[in-house]
N, C-alpha and C. Protein backbone atom coordinates (compact mmCIF):
# COMPACT_ATOMS: atom_id res chain seq x y z
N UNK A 1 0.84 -1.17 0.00
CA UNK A 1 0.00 0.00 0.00
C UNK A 1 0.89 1.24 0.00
N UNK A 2 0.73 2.23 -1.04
CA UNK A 2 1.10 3.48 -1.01
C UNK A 2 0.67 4.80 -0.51
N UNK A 3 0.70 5.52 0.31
CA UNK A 3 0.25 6.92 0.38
C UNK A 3 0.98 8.01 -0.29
N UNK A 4 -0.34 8.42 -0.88
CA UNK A 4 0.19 9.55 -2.20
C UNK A 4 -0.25 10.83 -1.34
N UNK A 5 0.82 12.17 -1.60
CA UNK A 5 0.17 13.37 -0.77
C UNK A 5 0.77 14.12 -2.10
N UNK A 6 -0.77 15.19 -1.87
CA UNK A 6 -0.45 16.30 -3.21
C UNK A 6 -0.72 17.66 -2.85
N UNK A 7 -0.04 18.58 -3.33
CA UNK A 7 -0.24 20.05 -3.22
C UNK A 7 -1.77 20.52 -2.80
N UNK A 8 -1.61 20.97 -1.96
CA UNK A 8 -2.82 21.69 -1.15
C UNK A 8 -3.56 22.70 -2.23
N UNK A 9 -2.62 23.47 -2.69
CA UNK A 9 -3.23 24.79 -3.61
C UNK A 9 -3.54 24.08 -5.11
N UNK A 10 -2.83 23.24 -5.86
CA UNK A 10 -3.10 22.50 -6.80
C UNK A 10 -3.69 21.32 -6.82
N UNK A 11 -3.47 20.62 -6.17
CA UNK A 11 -3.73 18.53 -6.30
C UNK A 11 -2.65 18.34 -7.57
N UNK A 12 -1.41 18.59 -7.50
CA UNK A 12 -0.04 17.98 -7.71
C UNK A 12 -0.04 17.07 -7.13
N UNK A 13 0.53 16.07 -7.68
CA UNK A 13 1.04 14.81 -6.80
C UNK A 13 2.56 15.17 -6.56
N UNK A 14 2.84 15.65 -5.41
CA UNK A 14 4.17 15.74 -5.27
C UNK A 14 5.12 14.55 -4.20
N UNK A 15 4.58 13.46 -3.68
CA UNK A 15 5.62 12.71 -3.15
C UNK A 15 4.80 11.42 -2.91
N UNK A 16 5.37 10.34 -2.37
CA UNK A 16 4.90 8.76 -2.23
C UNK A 16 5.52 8.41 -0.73
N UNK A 17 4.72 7.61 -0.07
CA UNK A 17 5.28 6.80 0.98
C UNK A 17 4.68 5.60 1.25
N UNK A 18 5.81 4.80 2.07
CA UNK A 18 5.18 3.28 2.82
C UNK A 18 5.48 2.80 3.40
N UNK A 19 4.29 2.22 4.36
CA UNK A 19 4.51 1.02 5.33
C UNK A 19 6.03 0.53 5.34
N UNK A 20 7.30 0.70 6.00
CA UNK A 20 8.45 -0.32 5.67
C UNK A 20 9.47 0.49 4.74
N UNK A 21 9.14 1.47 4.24
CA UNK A 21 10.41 2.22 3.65
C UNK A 21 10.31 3.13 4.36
N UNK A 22 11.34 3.40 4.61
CA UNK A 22 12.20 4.30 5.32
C UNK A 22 12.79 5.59 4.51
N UNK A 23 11.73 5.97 3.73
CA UNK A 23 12.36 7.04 2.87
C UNK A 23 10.87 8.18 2.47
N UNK A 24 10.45 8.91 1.96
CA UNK A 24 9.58 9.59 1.34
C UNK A 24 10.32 9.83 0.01
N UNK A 25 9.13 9.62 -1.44
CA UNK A 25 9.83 9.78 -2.55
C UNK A 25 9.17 10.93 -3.18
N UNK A 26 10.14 11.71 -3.43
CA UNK A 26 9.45 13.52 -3.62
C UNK A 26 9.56 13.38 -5.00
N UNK A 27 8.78 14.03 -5.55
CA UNK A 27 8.56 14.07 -6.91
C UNK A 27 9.64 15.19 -7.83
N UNK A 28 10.38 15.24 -7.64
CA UNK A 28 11.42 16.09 -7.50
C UNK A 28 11.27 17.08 -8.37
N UNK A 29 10.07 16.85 -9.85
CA UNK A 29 10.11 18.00 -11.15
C UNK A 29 8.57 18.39 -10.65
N UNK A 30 8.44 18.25 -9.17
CA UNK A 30 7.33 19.38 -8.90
C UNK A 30 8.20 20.64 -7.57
N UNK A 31 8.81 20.39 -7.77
CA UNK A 31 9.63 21.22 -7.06
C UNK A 31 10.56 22.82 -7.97
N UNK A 32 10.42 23.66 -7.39
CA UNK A 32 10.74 25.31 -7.81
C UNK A 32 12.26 25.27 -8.58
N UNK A 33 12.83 24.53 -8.34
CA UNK A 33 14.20 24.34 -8.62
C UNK A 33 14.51 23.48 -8.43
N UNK A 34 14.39 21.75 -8.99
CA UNK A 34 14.75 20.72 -8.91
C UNK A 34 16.16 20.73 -9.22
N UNK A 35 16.83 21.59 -9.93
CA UNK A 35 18.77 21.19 -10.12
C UNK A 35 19.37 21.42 -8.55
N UNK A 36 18.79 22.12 -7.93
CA UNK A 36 19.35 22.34 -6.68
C UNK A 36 19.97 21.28 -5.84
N UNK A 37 19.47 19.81 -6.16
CA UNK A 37 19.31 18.60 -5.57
C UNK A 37 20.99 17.69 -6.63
N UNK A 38 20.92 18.30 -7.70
CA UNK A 38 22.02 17.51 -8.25
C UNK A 38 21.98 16.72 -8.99
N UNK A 39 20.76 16.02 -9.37
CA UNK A 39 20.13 15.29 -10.23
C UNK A 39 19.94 13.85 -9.10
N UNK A 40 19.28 12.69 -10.16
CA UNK A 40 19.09 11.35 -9.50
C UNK A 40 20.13 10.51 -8.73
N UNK A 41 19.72 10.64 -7.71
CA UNK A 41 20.34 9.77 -6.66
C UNK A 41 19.93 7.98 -7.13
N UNK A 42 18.45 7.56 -7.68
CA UNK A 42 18.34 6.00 -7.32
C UNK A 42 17.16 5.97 -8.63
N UNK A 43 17.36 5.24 -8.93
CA UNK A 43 16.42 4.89 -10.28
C UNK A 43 14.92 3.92 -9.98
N UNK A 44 14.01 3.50 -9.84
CA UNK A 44 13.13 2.48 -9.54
C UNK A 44 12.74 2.19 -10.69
N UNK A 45 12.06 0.88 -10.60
CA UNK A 45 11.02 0.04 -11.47
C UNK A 45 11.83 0.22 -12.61
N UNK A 46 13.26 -0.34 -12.75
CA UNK A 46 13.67 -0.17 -13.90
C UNK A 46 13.24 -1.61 -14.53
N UNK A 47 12.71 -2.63 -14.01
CA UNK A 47 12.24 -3.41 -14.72
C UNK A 47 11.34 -3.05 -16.13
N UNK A 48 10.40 -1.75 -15.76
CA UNK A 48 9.78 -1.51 -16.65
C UNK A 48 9.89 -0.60 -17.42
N UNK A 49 11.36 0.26 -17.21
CA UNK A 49 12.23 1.19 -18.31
C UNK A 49 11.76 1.00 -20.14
N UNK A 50 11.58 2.01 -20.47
CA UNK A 50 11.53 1.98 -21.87
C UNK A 50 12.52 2.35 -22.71
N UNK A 51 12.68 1.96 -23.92
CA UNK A 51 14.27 2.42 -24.81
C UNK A 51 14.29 3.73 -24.43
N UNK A 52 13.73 4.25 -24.63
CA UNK A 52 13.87 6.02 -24.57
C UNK A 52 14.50 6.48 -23.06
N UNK A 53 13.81 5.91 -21.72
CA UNK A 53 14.61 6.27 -20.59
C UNK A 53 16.45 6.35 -20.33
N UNK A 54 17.14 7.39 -20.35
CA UNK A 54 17.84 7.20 -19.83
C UNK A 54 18.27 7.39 -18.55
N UNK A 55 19.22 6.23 -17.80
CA UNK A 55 19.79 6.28 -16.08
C UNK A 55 21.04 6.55 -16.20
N UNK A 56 21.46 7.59 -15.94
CA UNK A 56 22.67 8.27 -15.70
C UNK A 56 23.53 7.11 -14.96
N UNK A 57 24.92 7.58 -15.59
CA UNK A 57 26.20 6.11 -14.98
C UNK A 57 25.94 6.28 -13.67
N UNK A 58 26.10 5.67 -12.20
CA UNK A 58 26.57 5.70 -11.21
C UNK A 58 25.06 5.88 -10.23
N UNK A 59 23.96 5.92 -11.16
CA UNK A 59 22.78 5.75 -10.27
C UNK A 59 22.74 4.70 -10.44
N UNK A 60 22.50 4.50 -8.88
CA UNK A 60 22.13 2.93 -8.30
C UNK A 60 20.44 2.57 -8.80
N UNK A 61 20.48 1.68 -9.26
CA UNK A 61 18.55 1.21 -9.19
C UNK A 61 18.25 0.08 -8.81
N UNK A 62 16.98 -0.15 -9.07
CA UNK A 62 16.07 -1.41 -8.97
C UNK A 62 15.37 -1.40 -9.76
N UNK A 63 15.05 -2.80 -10.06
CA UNK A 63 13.95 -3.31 -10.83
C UNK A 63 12.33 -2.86 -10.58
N UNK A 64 12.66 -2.81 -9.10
CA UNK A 64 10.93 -2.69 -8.61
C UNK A 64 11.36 -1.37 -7.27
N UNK A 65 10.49 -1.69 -6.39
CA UNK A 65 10.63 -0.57 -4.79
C UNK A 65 11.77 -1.56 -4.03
N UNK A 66 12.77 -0.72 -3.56
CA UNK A 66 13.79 -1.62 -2.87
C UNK A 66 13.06 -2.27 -1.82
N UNK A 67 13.49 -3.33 -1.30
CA UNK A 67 12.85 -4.18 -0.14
C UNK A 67 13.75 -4.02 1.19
């Protein structure tokens, strides 16, 4: 189960959480200045990557939500 929370003034979906992860996942290109951050830290659900996606060298991923 996921909980999705979205912008109060819009209904943006701006981040994800769950039961057992230990992280909140911010939507990072709803944010005022996303370069500020440096780009992608972790890639997900690359199982279901399309030709067109590219993952920058040295990001770590997964196939699915890390466990």
């Amino acid at each position: 189960m996921v909980t999705r929370d979205f912008c109060e003034s819009c209904g943006t979906h701006v981040a994800n959480h769950r039961d057992g992860l230990e992280a909140v996942i911010v939507k990072i290109g709803t944010l005022d200045d996303p370069a500020r951050f440096g780009g992608p830290k972790v890639a997900l659900y690359l199982a279901e990557k399309q030709a067109f996606h590219h993952v920058p060298a040295g990001v770590h991923g997964f196939d699915g939500l890390p466990s």
